[in-house]
Protein backbone atom coordinates (compact mmCIF):
# COMPACT_ATOMS: atom_id res chain seq x y z
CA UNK A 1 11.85 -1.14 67.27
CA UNK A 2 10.47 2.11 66.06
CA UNK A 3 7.75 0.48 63.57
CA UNK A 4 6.62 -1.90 66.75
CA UNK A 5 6.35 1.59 68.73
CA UNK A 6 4.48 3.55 66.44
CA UNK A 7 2.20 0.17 65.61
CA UNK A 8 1.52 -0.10 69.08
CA UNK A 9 0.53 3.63 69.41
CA UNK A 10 -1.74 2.82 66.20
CA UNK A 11 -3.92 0.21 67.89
CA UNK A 12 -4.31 2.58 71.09
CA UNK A 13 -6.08 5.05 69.10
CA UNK A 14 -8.91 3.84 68.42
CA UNK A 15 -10.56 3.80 71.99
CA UNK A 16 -8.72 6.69 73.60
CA UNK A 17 -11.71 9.56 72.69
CA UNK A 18 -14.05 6.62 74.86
CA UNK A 19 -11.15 6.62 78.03
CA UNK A 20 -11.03 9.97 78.00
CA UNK A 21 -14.61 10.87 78.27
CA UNK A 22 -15.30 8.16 80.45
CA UNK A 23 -12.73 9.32 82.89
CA UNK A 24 -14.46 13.02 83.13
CA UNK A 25 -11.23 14.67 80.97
CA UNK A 26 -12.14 18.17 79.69
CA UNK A 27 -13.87 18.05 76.39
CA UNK A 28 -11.16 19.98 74.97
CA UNK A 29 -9.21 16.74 75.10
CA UNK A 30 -12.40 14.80 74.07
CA UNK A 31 -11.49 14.34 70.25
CA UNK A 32 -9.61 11.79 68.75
CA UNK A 33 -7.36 12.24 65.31
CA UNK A 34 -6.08 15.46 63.71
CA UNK A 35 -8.98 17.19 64.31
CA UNK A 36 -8.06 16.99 67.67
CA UNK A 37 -8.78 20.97 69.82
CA UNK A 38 -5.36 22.39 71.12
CA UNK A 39 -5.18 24.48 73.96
CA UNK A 40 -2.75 26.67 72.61
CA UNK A 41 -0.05 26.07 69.42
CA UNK A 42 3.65 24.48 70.08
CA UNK A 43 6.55 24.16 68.78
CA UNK A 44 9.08 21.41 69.42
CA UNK A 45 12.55 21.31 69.72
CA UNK A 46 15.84 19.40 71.25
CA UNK A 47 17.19 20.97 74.50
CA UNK A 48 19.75 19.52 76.50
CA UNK A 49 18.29 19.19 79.93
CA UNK A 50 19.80 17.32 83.80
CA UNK A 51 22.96 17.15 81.08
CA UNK A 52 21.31 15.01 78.58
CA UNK A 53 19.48 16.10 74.99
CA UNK A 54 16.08 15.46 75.31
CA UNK A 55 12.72 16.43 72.95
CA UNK A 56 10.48 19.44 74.45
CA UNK A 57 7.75 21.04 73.50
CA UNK A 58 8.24 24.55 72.93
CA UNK A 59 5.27 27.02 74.96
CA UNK A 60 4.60 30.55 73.82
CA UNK A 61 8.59 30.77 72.60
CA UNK A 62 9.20 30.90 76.73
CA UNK A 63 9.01 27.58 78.23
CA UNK A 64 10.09 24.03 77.46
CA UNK A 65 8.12 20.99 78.18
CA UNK A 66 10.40 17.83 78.60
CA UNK A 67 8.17 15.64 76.74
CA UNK A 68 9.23 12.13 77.94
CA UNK A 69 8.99 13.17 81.44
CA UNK A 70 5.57 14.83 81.02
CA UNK A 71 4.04 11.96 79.06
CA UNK A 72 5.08 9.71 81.69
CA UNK A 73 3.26 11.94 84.32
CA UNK A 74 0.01 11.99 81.63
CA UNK A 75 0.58 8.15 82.35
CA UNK A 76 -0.14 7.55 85.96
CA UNK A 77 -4.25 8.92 84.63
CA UNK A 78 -5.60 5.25 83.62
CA UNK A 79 -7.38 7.37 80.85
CA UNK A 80 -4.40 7.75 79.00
CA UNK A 81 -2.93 4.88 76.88
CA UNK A 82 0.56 3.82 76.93
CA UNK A 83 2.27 5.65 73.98
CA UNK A 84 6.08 5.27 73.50
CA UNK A 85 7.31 8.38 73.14
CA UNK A 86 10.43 9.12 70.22
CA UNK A 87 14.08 8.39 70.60
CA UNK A 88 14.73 11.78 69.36
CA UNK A 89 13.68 14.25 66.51
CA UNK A 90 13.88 12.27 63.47
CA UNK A 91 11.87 9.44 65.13
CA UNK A 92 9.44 12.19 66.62
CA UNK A 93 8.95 13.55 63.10
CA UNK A 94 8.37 10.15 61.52
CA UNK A 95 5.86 9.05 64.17
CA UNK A 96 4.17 12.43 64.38
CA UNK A 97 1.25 11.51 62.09
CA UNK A 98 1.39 8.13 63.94
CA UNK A 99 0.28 8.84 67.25
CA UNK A 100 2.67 11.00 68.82
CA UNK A 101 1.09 14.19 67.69
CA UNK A 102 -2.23 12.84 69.31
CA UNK A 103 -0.05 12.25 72.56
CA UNK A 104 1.73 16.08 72.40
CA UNK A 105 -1.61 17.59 71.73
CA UNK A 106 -2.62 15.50 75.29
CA UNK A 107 0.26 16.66 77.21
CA UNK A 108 -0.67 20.24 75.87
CA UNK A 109 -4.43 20.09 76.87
CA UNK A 110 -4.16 18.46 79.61
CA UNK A 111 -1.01 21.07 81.17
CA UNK A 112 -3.82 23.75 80.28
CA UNK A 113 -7.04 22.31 81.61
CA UNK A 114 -4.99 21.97 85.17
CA UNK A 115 -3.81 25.12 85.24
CA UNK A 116 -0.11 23.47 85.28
CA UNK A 117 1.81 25.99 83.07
CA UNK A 118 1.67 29.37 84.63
CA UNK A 119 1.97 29.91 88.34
CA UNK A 120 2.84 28.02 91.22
CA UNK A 121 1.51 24.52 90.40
CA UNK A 122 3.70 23.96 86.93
CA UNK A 123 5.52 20.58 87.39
CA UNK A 124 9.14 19.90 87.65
CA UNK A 125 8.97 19.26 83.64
CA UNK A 126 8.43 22.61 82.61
CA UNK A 127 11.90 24.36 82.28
CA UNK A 128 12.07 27.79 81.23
CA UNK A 129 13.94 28.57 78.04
CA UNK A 130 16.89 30.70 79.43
CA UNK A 131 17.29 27.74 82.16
CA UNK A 132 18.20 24.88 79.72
CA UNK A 133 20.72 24.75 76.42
CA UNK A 134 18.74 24.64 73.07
CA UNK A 135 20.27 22.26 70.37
CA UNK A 136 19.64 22.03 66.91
CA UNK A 137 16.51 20.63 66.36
CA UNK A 138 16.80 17.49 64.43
CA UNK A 139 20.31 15.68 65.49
CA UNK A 140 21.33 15.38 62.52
CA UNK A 141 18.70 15.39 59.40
CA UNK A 142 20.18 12.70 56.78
CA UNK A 143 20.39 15.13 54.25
CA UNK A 144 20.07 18.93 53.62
CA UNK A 145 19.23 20.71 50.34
CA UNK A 146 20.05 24.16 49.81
CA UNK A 147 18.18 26.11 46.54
CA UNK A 148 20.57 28.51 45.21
CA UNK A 149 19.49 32.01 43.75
CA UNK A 150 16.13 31.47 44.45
CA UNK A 151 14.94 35.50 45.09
CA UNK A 152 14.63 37.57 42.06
CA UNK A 153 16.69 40.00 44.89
CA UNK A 154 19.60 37.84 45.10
CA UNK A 155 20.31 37.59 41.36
CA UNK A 156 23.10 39.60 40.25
CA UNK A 157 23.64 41.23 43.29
CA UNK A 158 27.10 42.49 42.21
CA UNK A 159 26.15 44.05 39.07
CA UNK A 160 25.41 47.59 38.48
CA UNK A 161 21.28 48.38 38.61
CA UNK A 162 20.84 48.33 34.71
CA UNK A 163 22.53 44.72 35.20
CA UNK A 164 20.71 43.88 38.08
CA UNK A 165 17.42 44.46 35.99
CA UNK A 166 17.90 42.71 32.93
CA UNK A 167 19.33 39.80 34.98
CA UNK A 168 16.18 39.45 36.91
CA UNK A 169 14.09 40.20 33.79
CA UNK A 170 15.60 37.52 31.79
CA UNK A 171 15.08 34.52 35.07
CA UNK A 172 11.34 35.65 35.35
CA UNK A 173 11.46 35.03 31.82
CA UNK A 174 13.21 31.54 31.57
CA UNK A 175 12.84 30.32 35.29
CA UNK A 176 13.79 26.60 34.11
CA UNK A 177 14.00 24.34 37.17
CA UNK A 178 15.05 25.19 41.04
CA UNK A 179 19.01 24.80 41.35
CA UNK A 180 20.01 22.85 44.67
CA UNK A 181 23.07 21.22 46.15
CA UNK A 182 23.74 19.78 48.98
CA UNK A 183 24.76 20.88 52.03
CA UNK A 184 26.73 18.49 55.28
CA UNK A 185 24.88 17.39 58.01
CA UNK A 186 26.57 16.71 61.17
CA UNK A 187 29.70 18.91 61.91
CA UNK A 188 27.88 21.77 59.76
CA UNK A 189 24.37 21.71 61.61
CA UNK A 190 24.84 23.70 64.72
CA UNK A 191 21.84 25.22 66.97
CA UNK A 192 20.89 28.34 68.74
CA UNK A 193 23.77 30.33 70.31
CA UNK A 194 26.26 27.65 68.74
CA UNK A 195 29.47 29.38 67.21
CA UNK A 196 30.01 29.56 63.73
CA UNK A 197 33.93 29.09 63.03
CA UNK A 198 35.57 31.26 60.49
CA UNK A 199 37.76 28.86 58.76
CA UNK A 200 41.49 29.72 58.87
CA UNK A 201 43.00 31.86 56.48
CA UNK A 202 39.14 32.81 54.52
CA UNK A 203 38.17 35.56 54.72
CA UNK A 204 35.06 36.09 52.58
CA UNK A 205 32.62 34.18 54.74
CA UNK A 206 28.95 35.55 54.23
CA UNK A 207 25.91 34.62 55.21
CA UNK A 208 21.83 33.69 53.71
CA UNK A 209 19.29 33.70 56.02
CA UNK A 210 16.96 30.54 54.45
CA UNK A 211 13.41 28.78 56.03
CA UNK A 212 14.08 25.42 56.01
CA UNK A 213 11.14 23.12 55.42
CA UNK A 214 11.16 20.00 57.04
CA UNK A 215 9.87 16.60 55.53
CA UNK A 216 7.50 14.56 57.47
CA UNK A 217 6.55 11.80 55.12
CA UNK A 218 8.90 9.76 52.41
CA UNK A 219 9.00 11.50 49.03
CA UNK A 220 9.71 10.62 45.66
CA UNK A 221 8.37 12.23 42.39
CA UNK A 222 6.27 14.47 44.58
CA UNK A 223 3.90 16.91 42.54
CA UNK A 224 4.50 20.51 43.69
CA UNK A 225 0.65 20.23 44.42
CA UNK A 226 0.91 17.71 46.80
CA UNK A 227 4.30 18.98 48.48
CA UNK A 228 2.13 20.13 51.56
CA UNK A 229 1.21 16.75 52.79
CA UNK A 230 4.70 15.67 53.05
CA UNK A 231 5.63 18.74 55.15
CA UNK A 232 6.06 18.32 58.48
CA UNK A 233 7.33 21.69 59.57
CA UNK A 234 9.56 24.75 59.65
CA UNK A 235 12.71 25.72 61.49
CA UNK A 236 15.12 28.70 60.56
CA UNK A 237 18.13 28.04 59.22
CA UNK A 238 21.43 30.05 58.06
CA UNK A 239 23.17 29.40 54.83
CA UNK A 240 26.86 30.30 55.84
CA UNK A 241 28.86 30.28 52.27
CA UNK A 242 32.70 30.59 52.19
CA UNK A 243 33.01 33.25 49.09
CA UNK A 244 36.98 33.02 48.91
CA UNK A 245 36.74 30.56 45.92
CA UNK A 246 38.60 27.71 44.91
CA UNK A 247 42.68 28.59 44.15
CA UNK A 248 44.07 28.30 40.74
CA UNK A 249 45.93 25.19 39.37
CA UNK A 250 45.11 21.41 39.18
CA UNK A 251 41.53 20.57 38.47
CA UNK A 252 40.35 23.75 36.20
CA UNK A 253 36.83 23.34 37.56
CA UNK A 254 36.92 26.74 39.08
CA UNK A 255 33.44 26.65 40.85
CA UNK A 256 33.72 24.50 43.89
CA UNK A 257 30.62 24.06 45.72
CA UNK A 258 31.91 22.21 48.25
CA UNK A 259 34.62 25.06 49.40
CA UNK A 260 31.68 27.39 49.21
CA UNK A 261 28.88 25.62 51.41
CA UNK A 262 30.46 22.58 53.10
CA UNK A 263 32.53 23.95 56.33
CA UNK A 264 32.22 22.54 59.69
CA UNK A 265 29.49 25.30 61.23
CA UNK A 266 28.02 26.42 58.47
CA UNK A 267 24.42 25.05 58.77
CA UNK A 268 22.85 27.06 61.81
CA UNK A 269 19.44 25.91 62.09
CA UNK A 270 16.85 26.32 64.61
CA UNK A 271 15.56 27.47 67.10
CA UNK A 272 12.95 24.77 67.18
CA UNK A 273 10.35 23.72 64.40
CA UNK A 274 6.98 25.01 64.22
CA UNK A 275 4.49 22.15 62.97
CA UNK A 276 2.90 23.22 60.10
CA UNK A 277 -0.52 23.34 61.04
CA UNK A 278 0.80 25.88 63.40
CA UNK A 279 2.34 28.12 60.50
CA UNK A 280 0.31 28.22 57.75
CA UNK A 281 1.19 28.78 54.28
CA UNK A 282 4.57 29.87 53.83
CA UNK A 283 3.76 31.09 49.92
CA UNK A 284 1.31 33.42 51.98
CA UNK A 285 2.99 34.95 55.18
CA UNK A 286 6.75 34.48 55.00
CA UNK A 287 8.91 37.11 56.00
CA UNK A 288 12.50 36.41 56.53
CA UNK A 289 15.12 39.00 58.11
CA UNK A 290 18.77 38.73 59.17
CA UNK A 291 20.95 41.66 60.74
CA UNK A 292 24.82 40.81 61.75
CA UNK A 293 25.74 43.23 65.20
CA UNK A 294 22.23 44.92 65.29
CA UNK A 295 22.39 46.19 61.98
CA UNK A 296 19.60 44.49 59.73
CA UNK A 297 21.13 42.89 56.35
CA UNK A 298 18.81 41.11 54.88
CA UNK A 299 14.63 41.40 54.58
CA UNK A 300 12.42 38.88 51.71
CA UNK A 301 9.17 37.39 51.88
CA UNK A 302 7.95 35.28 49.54
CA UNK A 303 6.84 36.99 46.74
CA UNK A 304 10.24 37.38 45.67
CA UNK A 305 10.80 33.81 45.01
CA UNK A 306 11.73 32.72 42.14
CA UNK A 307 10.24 28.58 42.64
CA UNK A 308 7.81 28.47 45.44
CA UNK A 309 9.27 25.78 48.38
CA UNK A 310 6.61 23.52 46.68
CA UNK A 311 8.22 23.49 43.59
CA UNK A 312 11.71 23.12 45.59
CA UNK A 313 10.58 19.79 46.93
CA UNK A 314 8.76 18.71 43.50
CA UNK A 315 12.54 18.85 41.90
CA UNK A 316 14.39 17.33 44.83
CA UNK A 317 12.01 14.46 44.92
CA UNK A 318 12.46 13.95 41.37
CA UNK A 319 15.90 13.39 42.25
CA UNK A 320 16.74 11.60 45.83
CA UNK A 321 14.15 10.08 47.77
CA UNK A 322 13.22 12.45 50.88
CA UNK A 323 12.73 10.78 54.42
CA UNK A 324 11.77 11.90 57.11
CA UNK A 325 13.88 14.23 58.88
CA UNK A 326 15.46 15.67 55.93
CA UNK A 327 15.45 19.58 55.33
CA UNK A 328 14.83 21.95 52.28
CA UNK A 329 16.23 25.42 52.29
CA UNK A 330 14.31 28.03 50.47
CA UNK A 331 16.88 30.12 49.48
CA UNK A 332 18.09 33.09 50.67
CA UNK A 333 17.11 37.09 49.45
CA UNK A 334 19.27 40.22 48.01
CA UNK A 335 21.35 41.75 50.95
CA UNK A 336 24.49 39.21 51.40
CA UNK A 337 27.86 40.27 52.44
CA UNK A 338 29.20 39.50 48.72
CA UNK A 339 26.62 42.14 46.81
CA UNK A 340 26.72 45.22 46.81
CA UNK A 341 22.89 46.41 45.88
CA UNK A 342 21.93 47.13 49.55
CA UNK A 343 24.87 48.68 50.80
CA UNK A 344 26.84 49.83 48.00
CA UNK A 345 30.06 47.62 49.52
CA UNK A 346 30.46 44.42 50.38
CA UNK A 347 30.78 43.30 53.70
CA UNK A 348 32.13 39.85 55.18
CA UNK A 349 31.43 37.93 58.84
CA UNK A 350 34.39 38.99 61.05
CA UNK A 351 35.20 37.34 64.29
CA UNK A 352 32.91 39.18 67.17
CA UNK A 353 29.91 39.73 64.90
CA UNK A 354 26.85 38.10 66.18
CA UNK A 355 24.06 36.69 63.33
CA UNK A 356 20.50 37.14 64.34
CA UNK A 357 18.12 35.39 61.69
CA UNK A 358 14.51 35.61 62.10
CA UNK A 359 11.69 34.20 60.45
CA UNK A 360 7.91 35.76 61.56
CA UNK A 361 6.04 33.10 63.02
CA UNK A 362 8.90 30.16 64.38
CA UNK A 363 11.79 32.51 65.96
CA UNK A 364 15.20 34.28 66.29
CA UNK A 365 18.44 32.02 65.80
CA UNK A 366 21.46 33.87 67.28
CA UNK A 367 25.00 32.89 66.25
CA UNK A 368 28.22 34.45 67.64
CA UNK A 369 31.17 34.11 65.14
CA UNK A 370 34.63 33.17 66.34
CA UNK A 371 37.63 32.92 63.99
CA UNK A 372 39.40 29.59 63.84
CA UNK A 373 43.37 29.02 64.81
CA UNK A 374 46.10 28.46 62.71
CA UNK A 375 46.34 24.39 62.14
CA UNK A 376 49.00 22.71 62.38
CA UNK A 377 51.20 21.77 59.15
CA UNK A 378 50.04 19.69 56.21
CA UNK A 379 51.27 18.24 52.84
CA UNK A 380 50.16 21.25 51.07
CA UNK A 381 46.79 19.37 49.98
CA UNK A 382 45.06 21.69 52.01
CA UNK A 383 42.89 24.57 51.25
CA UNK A 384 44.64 27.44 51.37
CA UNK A 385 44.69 31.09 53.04
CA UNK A 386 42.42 33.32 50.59
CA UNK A 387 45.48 35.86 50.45
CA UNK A 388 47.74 33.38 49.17
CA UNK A 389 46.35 33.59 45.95
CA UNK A 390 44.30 36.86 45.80
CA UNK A 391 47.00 38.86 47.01
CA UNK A 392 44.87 40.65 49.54
């Protein structure tokens, strides 16, 4: 059904510049393509609005288009083509270059040209942000990749400064390739304002403020020099990483990745996702902060990483086919609750602390942390209580 849609959004293209002059639209609207004018940049984002999650286009970080109900209003013009709008994010993203971003930059132009956002004449479509529930973007991407130790300030963050130096010397000088695992999708992804659950008895749970870059196009064996066309955006997400460690005994593996990263909660992402022609380079003008109760943690841009985000997706794609939909995590920066370079001690999420991550150009995700109840009794094959064997 969603190939039919976007194939019947193709063959409208074509003569929608011609309807649109003909029917005395402003010019701005006039061009066909992706060289299409914009009124003014948006992001887009999942919002649960009348009850139900619905897509929206995101306006000047304030105000929240509902874009089915605004593309059936853009309709009821006869200069306007029928164009099925997307299920929901992954099909939005996967259509984008297919004629939905044509259709948003419409909606967009057109809310402009009639004076329809500001003042008394905006429609019933156009929520404000603070009157509707913001969900994690994409619901849920089929896979997430996280880079690990991927800031020259995150390496060695526990060691003393003479350690901390000839660490980062000797990665500059052998970078090798990007290290990433995987990280769960539903049940981990949560959006803006969403809790993040302390899991019972662990109590080293830290956090790593990431920009996750969102794939727009199927990947595989991408060059790092062609990463950009298969970007569809950018979105802010959290890296939430259970430090307690795996307990002695059975399997001597001693590094479990999955204890670490894989907790229900532990993917905020969001608020929204900035289209990339709307961002710009991120190798150019990232900047990436994170405080936990007001007090600021956590500060990188991107100079200080180790594989660019292009290189990121060059090894993924060497590895798993990318779709659509799927998200790439930078990597996070020195200043986690586990090192002790920035503050000398290190600190762990307690419940009450509220996460504010921000990335410069897409927005602020805020996370509240609660701690999680005692559950009830297992077999024993059951992660245990940090203090059982640490002693603390």
């Amino acid at each position: 059904m969603r190939f039919n849609a976007a194939f019947h959004a193709l063959t409208m293209l074509a003569g929608t510049a011609a309807l649109l002059a003909s029917a005395g639209t402003p010019a701005v609207t006039a061009q066909a393509g992706s060289g299409m004018d914009i009124a003014e940049p948006f992001k887009v984002g999942t919002f649960e609005i009348a009850g139900e999650p619905r897509l929206g286009l995101v306006l000047r970080d304030a105000l929240i288009v509902d874009i089915g109900a605004a593309n059936r209003a853009l309709e009821r013009n006869p200069a306007y083509p029928r164009v099925p709008m997307p299920d929901d994010m992954l099909d939005l993203i996967g259509r984008y270059e297919y004629g939905v971003k044509l259709r948003l930059y419409e909606i967009v132009n057109d809310l402009a040209a009639r004076d329809m956002i500001d003042g008394s004449a905006r429609p019933d479509f156009v929520h404000d942000l603070d009157g509707v529930r913001t969900l994690p973007p994409i619901m849920y991407p089929g896979k997430i990749l996280n880079a690990a130790v991927n800031f020259y300030s995150h390496v060695n963050e526990t060691g003393t400064p003479e350690e901390r130096t000839e660490a980062r010397r000797q990665r500059r000088e052998n970078r090798g390739v990007p290290y990433l695992f995987l990280k769960p999708s539903r049940g981990a992804v949560i959006g803006d304002d969403d809790q993040v659950v302390i899991p019972f008895g662990r109590d080293r749970t830290d956090w790593e403020v990431e920009l996750g870059t969102v794939v727009g196009r199927t990947a595989k064996y991408v060059s790092a020099t062609d990463a950009q066309d298969y970007i569809f955006g950018y979105t802010v997400t959290i890296d939430i990483s259970d430090r307690g460690g795996r307990p002695p005994g059975g399997n001597p593996q001693r590094s479990d990745w999955f204890v670490g990263k894989g907790h229900d909660t532990f993917a905020p992402m969001g608020p929204w996702i900035v289209p990339k022609e709307f961002y710009g380079d991120p190798m150019e003008n990232l900047r990436q902060t994170l405080s936990v109760g007001g007090e600021q943690m956590q500060e990188a841009r991107a100079g200080d990483m180790i594989h660019t985000l292009y290189e990121l997706l060059e090894y993924g794609s060497s590895i798993v086919t990318l779709f659509p939909g799927d998200v790439v995590n930078n990597g996070t920066s020195g200043g986690v609750g586990m090192g002790t370079a920035v503050r000398g001690e290190q600190r762990f999420l307690q419940p009450g602390d509220v996460i504010e991550a921000t990335i410069d150009g897409i927005g602020t995700l805020t996370i509240p942390v609660v701690g999680e109840d005692e559950p009830p009794g297992g077999t024993g094959a059951r992660l245990p209580p940090v203090r059982s064997y640490r002693g603390n």
